[in-house]
C-alpha atoms as a PDB file:
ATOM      1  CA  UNK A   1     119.421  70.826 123.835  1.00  0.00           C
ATOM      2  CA  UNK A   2     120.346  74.248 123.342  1.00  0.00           C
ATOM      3  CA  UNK A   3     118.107  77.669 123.359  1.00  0.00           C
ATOM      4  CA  UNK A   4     117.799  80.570 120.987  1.00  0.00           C
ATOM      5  CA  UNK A   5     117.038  83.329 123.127  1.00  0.00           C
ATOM      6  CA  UNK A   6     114.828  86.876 121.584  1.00  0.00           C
ATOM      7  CA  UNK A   7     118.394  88.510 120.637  1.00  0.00           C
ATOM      8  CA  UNK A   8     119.356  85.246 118.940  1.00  0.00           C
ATOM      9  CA  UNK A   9     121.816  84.943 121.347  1.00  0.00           C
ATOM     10  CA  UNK A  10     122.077  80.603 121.666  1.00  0.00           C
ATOM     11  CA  UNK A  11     122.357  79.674 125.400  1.00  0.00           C
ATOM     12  CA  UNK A  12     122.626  76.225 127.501  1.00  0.00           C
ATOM     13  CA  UNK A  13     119.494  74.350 128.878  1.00  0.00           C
ATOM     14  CA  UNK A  14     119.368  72.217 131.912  1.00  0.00           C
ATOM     15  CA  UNK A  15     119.076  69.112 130.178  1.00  0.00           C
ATOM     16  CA  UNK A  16     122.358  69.597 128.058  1.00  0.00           C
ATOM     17  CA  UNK A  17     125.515  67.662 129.196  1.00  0.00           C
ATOM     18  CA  UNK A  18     127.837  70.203 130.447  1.00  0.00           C
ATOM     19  CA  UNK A  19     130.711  71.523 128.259  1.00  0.00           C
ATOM     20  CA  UNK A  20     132.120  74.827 129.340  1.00  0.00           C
ATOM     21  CA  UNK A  21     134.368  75.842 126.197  1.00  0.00           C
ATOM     22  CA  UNK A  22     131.944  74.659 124.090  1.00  0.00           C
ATOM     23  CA  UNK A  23     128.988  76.553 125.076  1.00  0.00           C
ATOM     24  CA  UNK A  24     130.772  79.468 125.970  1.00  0.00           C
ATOM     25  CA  UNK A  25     132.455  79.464 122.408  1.00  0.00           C
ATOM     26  CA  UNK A  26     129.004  78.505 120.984  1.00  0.00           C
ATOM     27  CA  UNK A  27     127.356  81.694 122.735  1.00  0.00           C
ATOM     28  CA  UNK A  28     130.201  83.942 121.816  1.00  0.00           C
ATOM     29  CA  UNK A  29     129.621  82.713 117.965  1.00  0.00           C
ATOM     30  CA  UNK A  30     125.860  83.334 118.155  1.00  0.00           C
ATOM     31  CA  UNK A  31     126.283  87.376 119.649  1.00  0.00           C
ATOM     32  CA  UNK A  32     125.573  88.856 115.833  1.00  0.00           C
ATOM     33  CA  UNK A  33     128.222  91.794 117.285  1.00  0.00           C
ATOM     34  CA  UNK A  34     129.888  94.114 114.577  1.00  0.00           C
ATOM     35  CA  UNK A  35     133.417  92.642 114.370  1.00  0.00           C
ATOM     36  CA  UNK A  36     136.453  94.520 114.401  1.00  0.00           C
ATOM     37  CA  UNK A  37     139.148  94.006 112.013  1.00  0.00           C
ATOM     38  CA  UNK A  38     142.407  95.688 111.825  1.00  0.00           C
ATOM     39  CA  UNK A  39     142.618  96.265 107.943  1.00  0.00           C
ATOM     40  CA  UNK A  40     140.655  94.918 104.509  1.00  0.00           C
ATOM     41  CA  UNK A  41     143.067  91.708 104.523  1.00  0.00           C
ATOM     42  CA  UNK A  42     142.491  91.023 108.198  1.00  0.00           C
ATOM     43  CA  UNK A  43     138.547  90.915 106.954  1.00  0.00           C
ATOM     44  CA  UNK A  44     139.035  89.233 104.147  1.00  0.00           C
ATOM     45  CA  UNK A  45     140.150  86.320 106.177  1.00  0.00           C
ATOM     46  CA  UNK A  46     137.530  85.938 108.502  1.00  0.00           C
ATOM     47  CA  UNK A  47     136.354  82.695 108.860  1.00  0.00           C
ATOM     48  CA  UNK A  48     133.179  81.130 106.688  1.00  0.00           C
ATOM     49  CA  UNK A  49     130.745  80.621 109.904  1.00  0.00           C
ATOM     50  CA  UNK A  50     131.182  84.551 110.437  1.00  0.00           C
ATOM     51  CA  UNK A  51     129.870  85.327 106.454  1.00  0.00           C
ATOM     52  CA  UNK A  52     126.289  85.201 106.842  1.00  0.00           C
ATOM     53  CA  UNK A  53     124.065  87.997 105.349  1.00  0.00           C
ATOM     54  CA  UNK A  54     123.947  90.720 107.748  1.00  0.00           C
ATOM     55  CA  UNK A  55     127.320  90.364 109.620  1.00  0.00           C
ATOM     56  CA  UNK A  56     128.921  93.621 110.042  1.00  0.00           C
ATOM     57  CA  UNK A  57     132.515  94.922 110.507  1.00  0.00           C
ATOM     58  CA  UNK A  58     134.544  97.814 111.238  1.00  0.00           C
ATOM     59  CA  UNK A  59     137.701  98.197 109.561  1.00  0.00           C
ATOM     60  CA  UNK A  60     139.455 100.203 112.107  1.00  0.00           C
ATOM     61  CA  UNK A  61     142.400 101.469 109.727  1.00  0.00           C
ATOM     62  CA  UNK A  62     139.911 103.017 107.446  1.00  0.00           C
ATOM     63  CA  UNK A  63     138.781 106.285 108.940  1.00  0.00           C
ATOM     64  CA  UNK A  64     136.246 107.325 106.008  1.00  0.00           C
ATOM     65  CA  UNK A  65     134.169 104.223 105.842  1.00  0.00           C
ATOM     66  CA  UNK A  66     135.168 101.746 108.377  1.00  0.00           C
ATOM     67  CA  UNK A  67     131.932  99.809 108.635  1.00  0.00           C
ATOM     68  CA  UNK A  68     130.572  97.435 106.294  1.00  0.00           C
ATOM     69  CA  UNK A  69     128.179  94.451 105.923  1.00  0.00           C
ATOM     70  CA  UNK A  70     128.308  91.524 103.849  1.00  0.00           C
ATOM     71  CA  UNK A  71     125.359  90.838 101.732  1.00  0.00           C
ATOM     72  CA  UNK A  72     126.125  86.970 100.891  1.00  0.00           C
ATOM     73  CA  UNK A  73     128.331  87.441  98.475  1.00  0.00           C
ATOM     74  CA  UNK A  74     130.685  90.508  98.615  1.00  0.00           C
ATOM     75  CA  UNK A  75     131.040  92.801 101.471  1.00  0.00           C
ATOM     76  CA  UNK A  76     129.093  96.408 101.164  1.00  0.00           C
ATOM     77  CA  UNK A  77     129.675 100.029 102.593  1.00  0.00           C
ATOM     78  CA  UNK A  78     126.520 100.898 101.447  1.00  0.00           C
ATOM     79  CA  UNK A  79     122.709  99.496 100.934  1.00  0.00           C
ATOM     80  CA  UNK A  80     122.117 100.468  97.502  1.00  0.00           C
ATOM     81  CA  UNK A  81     120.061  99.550  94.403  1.00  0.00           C
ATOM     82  CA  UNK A  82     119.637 100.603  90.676  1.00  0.00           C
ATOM     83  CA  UNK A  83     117.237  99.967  88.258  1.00  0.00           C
ATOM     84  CA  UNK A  84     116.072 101.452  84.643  1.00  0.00           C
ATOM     85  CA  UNK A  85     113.638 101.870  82.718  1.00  0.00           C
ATOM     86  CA  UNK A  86     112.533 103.433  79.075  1.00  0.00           C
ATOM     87  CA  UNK A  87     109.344 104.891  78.005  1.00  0.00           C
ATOM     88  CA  UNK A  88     107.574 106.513  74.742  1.00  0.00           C
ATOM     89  CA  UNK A  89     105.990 109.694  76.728  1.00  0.00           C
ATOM     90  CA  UNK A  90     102.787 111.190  74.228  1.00  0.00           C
ATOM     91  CA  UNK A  91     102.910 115.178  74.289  1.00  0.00           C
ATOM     92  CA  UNK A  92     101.429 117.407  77.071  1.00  0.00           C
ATOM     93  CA  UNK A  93     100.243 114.483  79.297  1.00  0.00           C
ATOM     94  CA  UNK A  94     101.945 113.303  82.352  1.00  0.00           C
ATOM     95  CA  UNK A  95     103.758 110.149  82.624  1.00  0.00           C
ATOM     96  CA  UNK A  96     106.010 107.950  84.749  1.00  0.00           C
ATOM     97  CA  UNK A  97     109.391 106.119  84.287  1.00  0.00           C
ATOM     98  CA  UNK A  98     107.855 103.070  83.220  1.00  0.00           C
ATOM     99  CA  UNK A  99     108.236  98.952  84.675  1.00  0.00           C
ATOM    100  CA  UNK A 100     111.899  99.549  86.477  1.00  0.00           C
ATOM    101  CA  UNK A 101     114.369  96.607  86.472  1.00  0.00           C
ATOM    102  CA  UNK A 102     116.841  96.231  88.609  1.00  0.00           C
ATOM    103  CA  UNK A 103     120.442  96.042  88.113  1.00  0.00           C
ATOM    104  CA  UNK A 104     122.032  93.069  89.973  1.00  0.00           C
ATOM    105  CA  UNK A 105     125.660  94.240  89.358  1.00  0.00           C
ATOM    106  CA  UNK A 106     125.529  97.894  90.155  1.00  0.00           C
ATOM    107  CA  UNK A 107     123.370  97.018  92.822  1.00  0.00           C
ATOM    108  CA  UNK A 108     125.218  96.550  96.515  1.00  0.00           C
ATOM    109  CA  UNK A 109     121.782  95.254  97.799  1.00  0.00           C
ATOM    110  CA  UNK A 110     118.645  94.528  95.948  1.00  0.00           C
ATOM    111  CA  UNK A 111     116.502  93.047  99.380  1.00  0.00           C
ATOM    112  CA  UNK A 112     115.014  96.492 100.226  1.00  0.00           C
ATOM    113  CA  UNK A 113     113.082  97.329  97.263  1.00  0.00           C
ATOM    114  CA  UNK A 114     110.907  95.871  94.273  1.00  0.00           C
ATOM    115  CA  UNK A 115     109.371  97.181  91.340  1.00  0.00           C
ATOM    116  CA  UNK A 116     105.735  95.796  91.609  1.00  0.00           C
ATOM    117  CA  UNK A 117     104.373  98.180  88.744  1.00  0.00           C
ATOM    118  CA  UNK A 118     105.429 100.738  85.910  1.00  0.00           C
ATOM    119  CA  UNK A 119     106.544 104.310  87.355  1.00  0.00           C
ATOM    120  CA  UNK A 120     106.224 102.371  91.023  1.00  0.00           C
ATOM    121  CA  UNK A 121     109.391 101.726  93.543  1.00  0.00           C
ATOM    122  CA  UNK A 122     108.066  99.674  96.865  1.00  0.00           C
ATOM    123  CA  UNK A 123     110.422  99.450 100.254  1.00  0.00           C
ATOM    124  CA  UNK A 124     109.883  96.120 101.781  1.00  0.00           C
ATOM    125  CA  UNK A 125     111.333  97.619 105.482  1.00  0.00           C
ATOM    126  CA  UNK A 126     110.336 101.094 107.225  1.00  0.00           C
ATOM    127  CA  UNK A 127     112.941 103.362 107.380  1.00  0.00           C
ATOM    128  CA  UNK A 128     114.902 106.821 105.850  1.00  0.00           C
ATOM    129  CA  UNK A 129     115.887 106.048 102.288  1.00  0.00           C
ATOM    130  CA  UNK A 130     117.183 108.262  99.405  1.00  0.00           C
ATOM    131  CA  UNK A 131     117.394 108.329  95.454  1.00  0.00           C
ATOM    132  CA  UNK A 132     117.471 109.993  92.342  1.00  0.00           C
ATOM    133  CA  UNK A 133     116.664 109.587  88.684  1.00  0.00           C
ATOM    134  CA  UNK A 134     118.218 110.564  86.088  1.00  0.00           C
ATOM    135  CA  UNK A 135     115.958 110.942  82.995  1.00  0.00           C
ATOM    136  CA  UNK A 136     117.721 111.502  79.590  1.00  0.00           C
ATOM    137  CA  UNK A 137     116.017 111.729  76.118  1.00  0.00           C
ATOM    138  CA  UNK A 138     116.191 108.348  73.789  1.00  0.00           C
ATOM    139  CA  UNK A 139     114.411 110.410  71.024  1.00  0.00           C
ATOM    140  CA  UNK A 140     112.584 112.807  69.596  1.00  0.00           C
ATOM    141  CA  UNK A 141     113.166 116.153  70.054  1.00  0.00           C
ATOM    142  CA  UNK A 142     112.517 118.898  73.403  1.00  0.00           C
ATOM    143  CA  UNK A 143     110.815 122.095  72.433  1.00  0.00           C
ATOM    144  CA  UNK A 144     109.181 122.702  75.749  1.00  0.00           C
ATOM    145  CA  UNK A 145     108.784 122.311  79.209  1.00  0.00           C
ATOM    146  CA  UNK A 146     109.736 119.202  81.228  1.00  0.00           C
ATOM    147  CA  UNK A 147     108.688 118.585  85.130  1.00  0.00           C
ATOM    148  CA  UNK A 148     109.670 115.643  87.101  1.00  0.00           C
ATOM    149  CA  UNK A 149     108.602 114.162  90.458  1.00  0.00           C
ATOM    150  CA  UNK A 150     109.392 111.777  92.719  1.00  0.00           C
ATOM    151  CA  UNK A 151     106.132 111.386  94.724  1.00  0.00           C
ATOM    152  CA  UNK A 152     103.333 109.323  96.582  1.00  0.00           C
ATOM    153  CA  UNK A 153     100.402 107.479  94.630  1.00  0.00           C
ATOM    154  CA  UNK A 154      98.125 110.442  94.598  1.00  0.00           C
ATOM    155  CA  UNK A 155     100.326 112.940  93.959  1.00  0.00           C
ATOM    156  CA  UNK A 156      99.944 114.807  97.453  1.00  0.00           C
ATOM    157  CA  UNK A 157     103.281 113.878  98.807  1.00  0.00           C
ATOM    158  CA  UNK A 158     106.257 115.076  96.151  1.00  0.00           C
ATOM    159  CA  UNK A 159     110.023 113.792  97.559  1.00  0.00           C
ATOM    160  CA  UNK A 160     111.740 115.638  95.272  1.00  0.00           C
ATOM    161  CA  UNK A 161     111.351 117.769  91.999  1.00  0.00           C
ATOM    162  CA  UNK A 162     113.092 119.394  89.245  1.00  0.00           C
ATOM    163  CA  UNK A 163     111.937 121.635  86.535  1.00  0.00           C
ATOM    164  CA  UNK A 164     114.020 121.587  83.420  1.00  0.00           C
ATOM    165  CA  UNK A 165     114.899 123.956  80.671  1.00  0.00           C
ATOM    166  CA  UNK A 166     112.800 123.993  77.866  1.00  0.00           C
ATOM    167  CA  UNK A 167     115.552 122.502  75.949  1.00  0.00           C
ATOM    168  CA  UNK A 168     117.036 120.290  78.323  1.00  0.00           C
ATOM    169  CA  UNK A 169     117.217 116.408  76.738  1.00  0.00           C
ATOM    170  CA  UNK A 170     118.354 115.215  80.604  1.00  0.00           C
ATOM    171  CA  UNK A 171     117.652 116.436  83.962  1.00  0.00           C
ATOM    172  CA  UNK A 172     117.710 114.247  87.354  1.00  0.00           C
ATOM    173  CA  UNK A 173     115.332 114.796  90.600  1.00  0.00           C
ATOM    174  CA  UNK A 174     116.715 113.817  93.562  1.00  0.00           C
ATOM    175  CA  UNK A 175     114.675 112.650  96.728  1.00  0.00           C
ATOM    176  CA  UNK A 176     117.252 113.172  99.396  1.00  0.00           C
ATOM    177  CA  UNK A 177     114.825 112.051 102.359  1.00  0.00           C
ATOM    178  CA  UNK A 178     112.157 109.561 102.011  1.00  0.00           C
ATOM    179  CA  UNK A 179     110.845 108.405 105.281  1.00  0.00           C
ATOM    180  CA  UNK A 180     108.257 105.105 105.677  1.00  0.00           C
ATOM    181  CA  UNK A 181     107.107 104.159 109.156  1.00  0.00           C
ATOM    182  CA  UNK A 182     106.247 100.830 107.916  1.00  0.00           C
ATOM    183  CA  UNK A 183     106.997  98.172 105.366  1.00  0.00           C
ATOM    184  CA  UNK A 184     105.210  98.814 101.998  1.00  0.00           C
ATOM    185  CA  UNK A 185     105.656 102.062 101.767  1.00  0.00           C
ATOM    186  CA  UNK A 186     106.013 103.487  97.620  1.00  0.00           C
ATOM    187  CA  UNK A 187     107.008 106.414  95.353  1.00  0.00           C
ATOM    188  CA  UNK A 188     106.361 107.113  92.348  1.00  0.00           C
ATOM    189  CA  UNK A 189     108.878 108.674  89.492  1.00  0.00           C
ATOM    190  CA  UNK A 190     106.440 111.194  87.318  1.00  0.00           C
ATOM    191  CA  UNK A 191     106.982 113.587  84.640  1.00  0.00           C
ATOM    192  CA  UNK A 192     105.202 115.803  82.336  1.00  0.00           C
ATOM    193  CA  UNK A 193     106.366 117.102  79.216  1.00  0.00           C
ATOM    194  CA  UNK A 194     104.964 119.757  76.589  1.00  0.00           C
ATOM    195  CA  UNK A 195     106.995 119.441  73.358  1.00  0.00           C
ATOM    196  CA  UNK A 196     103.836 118.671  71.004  1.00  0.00           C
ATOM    197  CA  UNK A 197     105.951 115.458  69.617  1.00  0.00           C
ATOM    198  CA  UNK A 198     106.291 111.772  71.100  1.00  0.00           C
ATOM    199  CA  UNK A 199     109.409 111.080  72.974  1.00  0.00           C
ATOM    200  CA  UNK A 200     111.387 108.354  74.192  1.00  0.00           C
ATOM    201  CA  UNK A 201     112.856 108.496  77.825  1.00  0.00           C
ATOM    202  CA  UNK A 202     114.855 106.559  79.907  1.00  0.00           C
ATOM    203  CA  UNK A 203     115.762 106.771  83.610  1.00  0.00           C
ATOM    204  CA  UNK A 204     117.895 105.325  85.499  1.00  0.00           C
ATOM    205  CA  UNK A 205     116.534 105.853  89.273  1.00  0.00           C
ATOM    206  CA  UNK A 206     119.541 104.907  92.072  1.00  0.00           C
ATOM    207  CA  UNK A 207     117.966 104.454  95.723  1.00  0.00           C
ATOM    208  CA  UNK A 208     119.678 103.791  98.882  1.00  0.00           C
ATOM    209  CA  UNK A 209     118.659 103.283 102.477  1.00  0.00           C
ATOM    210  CA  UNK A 210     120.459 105.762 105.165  1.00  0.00           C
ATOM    211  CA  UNK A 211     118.431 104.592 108.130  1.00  0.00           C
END
């Protein structure tokens, strides 16, 4: 029988009947390396054993972007995930974004966060990430002062924050560095507006993971 070593590398045991092409082809299949391919068809006609969630390539004629990973059903450039929400948001009192949903098809990746409660986005791997949400006015009408935040539980951490006009009816805050050490780890989106009349809001928040 064979073994699956730590790197999930699959080797020969000493009780296996020897076959040199085969385990050496079977080890060479099991390396997880990123695979270079010469162009987008080249890829695109790589074989099904090699399109497992995960596998990487490099596409070395594309000089912008070359490497990308297929997520089990299309092949990705970047780990990326979009969601929305809309809220009624009562006069001078702070509020969030609401329950988020996510968007399967502008989504390139959906694995690395959930939505686990209103205003709340969760990252199920530590890591650098980055997003932005854009919050735009359903209805009702802006007569003063709008802040937004992307921030921890508490409040004591903010990611990112943007103070619009007094008339501004959209306005987007942008986290560009959000860093978790371990799995779990959540921000909050949270604004605060002053126009004495109920409103309706929706965001759309976009988050990605860059490391």
């Amino acid at each position: 029988m064979s073994q699956t070593r730590p790197n999930k590398i699959v080797t020969i045991t000493n009780d296996e009947v020897y076959d040199l092409a085969v385990h050496q082809a079977r080890m060479a299949d099991s390396t997880n390396v990123t695979v270079k391919v010469g162009s987008q068809a080249e890829r695109d006609q790589l074989p099904p054993a090699l399109l497992t969630p995960g596998t990487k390539v490099i596409v070395t004629d594309d000089t912008t972007m070359p490497e990308q990973k297929w997520n089990g059903s299309k092949w990705v450039q970047f780990i990326y995930a979009e969601a929305s929400a809309s809220i009624a948001v009562q006069p001078s009192q702070p509020w969030g974004s609401g329950q988020l949903t996510l968007s399967q098809n502008n989504s390139t990746d959906s694995s690395f966060v959930t939505f686990p409660s209103a205003d709340c986005i969760q990252f199920t791997a530590p890591g650098l990430y980055s997003m932005s949400a854009h919050m735009k006015l359903a209805s009702g009408a802006v007569s003063g002062f709008t802040k937004g935040t992307i921030q921890s539980a508490s409040g004591n951490s903010v990611y990112g924050q943007d103070y619009a006009p007094n008339t501004a009816s959209e306005f987007v805050i942008s986290a560009p560095v959000i860093y978790f050490p371990t799995a779990g780890g959540q921000v909050f989106i949270k604004f605060y507006q002053m126009s004495g009349v109920v409103q309706t809001w929706s965001t759309l928040a976009r988050i990605s993971k860059i490391g």
